[in-house]
C-alpha atoms as a PDB file:
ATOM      1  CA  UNK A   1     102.015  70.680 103.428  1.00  0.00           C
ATOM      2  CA  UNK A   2     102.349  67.042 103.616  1.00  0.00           C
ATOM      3  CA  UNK A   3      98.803  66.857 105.537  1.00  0.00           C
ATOM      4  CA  UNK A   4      96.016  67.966 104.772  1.00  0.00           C
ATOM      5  CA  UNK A   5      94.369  70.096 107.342  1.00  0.00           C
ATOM      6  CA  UNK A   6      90.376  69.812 105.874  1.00  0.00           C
ATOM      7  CA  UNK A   7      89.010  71.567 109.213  1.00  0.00           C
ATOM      8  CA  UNK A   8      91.447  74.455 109.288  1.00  0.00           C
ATOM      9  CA  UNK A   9      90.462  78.116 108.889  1.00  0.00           C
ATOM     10  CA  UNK A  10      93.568  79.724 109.881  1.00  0.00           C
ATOM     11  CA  UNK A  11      97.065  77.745 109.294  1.00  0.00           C
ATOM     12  CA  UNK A  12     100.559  79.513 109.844  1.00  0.00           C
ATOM     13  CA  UNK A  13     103.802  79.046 110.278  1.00  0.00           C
ATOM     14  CA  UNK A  14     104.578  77.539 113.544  1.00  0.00           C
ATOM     15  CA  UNK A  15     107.788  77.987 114.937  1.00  0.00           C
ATOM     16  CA  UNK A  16     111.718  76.937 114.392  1.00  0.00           C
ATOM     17  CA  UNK A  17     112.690  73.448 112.509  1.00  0.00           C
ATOM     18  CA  UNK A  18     115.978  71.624 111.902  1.00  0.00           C
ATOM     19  CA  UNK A  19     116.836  70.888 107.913  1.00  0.00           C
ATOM     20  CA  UNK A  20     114.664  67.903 107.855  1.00  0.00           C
ATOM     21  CA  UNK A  21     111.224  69.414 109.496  1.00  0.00           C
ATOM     22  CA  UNK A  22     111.755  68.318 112.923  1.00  0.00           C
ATOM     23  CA  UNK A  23     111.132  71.023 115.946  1.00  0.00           C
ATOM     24  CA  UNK A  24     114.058  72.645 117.134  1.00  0.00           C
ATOM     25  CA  UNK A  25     112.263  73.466 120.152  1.00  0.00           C
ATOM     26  CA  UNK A  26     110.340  71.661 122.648  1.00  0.00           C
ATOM     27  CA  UNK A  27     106.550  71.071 120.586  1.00  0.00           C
ATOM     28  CA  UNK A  28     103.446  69.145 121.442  1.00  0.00           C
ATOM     29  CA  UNK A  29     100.921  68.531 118.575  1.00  0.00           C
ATOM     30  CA  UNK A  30      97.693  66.419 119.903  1.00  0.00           C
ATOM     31  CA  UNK A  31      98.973  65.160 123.366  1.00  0.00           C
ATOM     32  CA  UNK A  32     102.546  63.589 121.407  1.00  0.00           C
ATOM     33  CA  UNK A  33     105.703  65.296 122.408  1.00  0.00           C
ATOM     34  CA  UNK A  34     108.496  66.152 119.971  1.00  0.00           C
ATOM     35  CA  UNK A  35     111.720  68.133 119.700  1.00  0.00           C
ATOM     36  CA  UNK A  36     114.063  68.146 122.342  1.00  0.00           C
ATOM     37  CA  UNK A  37     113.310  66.788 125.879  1.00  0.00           C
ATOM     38  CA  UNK A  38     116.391  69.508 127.479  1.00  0.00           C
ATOM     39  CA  UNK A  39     116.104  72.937 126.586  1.00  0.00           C
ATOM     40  CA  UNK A  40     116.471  76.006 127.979  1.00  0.00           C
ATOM     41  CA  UNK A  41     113.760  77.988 126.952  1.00  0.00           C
ATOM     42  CA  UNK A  42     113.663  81.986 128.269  1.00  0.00           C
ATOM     43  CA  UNK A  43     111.561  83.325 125.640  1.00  0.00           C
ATOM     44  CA  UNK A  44     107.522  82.123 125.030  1.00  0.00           C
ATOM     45  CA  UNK A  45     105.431  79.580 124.462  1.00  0.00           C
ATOM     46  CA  UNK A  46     102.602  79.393 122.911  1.00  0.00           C
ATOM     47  CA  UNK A  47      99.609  76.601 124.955  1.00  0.00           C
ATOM     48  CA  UNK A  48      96.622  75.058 123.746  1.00  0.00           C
ATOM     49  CA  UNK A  49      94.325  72.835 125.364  1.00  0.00           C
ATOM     50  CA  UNK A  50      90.384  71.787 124.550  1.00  0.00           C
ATOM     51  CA  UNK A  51      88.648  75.219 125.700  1.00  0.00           C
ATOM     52  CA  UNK A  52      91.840  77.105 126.612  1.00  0.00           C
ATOM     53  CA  UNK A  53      95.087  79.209 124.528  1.00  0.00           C
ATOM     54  CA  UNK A  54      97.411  81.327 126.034  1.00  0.00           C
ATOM     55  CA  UNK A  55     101.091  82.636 125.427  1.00  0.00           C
ATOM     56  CA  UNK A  56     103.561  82.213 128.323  1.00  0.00           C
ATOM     57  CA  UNK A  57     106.426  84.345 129.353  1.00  0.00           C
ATOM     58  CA  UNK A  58     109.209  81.717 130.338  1.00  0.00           C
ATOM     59  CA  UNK A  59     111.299  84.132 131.953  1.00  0.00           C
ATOM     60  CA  UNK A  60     110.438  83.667 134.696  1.00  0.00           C
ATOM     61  CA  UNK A  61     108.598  79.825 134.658  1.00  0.00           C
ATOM     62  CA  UNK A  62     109.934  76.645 132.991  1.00  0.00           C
ATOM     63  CA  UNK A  63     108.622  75.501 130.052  1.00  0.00           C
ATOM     64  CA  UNK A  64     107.468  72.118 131.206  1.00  0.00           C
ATOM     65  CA  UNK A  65     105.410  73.755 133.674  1.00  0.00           C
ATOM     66  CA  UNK A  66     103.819  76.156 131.187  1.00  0.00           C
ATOM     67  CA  UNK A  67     102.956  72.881 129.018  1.00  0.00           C
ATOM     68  CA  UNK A  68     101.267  71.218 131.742  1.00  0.00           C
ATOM     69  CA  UNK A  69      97.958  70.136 130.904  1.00  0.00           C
ATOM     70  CA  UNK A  70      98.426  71.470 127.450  1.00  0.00           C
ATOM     71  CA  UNK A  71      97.573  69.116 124.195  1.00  0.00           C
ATOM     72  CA  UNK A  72      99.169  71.242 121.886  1.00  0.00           C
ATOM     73  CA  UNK A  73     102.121  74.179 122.581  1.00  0.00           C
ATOM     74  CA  UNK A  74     105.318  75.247 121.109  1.00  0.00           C
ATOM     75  CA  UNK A  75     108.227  76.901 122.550  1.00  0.00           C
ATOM     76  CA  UNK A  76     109.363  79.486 120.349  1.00  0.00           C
ATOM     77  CA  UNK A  77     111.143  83.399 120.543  1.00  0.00           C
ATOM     78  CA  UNK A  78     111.886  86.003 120.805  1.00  0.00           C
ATOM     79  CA  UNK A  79     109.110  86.914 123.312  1.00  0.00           C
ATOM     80  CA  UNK A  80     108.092  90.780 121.683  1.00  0.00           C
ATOM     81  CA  UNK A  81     106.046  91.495 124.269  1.00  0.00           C
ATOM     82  CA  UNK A  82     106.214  90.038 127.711  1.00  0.00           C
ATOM     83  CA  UNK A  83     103.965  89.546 130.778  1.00  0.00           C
ATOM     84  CA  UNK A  84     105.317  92.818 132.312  1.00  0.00           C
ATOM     85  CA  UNK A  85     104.367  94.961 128.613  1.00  0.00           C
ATOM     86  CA  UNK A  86     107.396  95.940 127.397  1.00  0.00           C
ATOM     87  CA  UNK A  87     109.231  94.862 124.264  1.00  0.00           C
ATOM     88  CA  UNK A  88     111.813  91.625 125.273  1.00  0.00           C
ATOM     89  CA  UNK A  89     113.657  92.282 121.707  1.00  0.00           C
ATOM     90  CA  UNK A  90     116.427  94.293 123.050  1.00  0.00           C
ATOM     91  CA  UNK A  91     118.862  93.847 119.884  1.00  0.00           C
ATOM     92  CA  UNK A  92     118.553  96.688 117.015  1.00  0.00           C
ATOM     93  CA  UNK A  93     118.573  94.596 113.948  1.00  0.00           C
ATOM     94  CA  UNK A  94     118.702  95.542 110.284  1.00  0.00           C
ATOM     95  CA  UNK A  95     117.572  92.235 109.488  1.00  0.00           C
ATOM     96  CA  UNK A  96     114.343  92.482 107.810  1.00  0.00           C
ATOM     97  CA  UNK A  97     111.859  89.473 107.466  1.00  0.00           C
ATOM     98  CA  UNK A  98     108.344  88.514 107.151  1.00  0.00           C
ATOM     99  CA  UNK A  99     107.234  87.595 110.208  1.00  0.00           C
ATOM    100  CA  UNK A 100     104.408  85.916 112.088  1.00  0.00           C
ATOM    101  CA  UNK A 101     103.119  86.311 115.417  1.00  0.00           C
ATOM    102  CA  UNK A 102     100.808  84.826 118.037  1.00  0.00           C
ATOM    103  CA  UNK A 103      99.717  87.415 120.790  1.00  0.00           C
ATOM    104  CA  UNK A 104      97.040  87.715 123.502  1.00  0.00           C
ATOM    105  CA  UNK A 105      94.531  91.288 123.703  1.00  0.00           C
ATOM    106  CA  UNK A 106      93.775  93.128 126.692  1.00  0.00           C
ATOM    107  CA  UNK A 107      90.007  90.915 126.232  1.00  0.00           C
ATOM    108  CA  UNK A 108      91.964  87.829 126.420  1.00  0.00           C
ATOM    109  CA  UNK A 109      91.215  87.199 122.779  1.00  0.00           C
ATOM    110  CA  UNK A 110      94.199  85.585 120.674  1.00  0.00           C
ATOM    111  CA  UNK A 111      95.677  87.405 117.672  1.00  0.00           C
ATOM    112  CA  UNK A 112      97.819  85.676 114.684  1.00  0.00           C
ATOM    113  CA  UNK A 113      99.713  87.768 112.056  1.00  0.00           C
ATOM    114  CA  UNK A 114     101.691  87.530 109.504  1.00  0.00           C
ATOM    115  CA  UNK A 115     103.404  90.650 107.835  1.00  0.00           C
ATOM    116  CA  UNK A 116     102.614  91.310 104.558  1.00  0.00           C
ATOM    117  CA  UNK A 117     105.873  92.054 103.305  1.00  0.00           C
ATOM    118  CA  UNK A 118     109.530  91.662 104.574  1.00  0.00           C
ATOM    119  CA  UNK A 119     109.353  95.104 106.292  1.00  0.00           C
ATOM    120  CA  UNK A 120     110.114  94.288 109.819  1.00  0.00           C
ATOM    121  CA  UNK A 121     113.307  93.795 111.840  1.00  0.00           C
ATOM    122  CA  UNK A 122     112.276  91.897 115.154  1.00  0.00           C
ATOM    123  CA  UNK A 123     112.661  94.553 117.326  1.00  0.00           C
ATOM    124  CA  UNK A 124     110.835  97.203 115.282  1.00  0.00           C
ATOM    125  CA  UNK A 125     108.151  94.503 115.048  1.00  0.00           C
ATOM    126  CA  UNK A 126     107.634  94.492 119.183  1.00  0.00           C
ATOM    127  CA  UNK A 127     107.945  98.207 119.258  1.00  0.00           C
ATOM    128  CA  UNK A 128     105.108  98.489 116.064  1.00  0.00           C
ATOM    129  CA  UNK A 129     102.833  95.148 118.391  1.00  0.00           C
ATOM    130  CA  UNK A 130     103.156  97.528 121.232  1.00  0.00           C
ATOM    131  CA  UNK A 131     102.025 100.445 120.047  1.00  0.00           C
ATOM    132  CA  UNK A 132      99.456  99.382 118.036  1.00  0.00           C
ATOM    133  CA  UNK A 133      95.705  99.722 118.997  1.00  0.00           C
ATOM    134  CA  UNK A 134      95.354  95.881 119.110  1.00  0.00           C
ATOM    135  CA  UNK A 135      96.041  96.687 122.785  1.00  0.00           C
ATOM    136  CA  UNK A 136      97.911  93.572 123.044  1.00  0.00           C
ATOM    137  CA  UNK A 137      99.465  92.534 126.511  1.00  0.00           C
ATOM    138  CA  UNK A 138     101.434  89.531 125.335  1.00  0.00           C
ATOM    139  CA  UNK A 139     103.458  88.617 121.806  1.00  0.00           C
ATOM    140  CA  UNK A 140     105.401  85.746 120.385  1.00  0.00           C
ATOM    141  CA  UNK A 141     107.295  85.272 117.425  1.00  0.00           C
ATOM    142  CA  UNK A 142     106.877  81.965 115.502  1.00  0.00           C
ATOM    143  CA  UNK A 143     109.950  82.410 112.971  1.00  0.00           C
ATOM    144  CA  UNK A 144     110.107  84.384 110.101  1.00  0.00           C
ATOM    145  CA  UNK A 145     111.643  84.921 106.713  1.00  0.00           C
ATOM    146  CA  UNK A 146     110.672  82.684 103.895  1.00  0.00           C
ATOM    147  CA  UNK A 147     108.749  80.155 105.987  1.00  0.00           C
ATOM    148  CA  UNK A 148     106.348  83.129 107.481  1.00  0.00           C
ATOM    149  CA  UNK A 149     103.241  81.305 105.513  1.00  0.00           C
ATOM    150  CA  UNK A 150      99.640  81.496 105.837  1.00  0.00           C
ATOM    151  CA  UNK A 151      96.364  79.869 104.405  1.00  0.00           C
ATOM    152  CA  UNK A 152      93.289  81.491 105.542  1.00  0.00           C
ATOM    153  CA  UNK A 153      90.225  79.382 104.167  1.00  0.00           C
ATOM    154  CA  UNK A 154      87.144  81.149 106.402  1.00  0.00           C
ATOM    155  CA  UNK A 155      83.344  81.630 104.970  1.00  0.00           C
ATOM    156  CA  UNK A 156      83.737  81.375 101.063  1.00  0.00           C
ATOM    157  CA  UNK A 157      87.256  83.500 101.603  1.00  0.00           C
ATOM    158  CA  UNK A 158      90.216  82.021 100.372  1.00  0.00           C
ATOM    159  CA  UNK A 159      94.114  82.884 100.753  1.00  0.00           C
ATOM    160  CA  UNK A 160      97.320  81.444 100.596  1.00  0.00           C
ATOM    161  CA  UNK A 161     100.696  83.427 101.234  1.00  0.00           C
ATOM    162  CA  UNK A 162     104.120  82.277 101.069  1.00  0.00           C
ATOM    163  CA  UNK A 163     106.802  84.552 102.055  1.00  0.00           C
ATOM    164  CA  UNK A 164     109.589  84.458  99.594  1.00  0.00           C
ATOM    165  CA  UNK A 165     112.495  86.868 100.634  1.00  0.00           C
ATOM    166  CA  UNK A 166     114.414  88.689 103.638  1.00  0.00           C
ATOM    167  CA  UNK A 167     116.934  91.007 103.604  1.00  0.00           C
ATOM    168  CA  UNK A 168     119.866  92.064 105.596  1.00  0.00           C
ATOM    169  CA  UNK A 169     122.005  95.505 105.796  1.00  0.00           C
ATOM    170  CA  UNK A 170     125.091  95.932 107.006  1.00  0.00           C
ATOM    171  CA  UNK A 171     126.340  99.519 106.759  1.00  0.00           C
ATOM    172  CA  UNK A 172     125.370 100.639 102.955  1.00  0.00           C
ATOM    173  CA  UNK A 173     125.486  97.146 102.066  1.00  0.00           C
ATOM    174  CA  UNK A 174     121.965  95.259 101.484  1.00  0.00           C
ATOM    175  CA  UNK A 175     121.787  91.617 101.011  1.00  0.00           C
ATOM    176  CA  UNK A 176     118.364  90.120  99.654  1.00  0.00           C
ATOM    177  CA  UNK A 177     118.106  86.726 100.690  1.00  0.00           C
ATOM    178  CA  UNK A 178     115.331  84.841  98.334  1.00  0.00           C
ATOM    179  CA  UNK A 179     113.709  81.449  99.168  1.00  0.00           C
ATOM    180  CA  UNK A 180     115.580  79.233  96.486  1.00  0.00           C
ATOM    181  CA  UNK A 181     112.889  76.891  95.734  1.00  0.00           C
ATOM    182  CA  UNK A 182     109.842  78.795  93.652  1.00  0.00           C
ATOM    183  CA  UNK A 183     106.652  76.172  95.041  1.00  0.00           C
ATOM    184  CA  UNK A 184     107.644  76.366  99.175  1.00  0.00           C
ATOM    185  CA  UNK A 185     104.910  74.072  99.741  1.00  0.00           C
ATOM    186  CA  UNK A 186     106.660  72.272 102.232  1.00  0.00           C
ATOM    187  CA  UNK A 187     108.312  74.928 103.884  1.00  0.00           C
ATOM    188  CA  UNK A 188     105.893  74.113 106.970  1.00  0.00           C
ATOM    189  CA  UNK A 189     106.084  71.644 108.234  1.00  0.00           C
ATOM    190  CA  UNK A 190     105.164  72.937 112.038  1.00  0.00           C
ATOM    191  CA  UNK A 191     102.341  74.540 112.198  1.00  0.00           C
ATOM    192  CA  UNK A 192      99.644  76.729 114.535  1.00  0.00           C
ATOM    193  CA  UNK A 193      96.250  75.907 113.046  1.00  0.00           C
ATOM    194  CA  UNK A 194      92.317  77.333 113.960  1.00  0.00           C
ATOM    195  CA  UNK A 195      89.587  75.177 113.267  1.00  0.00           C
ATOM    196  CA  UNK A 196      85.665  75.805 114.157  1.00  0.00           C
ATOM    197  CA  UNK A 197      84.403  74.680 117.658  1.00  0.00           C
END
């Protein structure tokens, strides 16, 4: 990471970027907008503002109006899990990947993840978020793959987690896909951080 996040307990991987860092998708980091101004967005979005986070289902709402009032938000996809509760990943895929996730609980409590291991194929992911007893009501995906990275730094407990690999098959045929550069320190430069109140 080129900055250093001091205040940060939580700091993941936050969503899709060209070859030089920049968001692919509309992104608002402390009130300044960046990525594109046009885009038509139909998956999520993940909003932040002083007392307030939520994930929105742009289906149905544009994503300028779900960034209203927001100092922070990303637009990112596939939506796994949409305001209705089903699974919006309606593509089988063999494509497995880390992945990480931002999601919303039946409490209105806001759950990050990040998979452990390149295990999941995006849809199996939504099915697995759906099912699971996080009751969640609401999912995002924020990329995944070799950039699915975490730091957790949270009362004395320390972690850092870069994914390295994903892998793709295609009939019998696997295909391992390995991040080519060994220290991926860099490899996030958008991120979704926690910090204390």
């Amino acid at each position: 990471m080129g900055k250093v996040l001091p205040n940060a307990v939580l700091i993941v991987n936050g969503g899709y970027f060209d070859k030089h860092g920049r968001p692919d998708t509309p992104f608002i980091s402390e009130g300044i907008a960046m990525g594109p101004q046009q885009y038509d967005a139909r998956a999520g979005a993940f909003t932040a503002g002083k007392d307030t986070a939520d994930i929105r289902d742009l289906t149905r709402q544009d994503w300028r109006t779900a960034f209203a009032g927001a100092s922070n938000a990303m637009v990112s996809y596939p939506l796994l899990i949409g305001d209705d509760g089903q699974t919006h990943v309606n593509v089988k895929s063999r494509w497995l990947a880390n992945r990480t996730f931002v999601a919303k609980d039946d409490l209105g409590r806001v759950v990050i993840g990040t998979t452990k291991d390149a295990f999941f194929s995006l849809d199996r992911l939504a099915e697995f978020l759906k099912t699971s007893p996080l009751n969640l009501k609401v999912a995002l995906n924020l990329d995944g793959g070799p950039v699915a990275c975490r730091s957790v730094r949270l009362n004395g407990y320390r972690q850092k987690f870069y994914a390295r690999w994903e892998s793709q098959a295609d009939d019998n045929k696997v295909s391992l896909l390995r991040w080519p550069i060994s220290e991926a320190n860099w490899a996030m430069p958008m991120v979704l951080t926690v910090e204390r109140k």
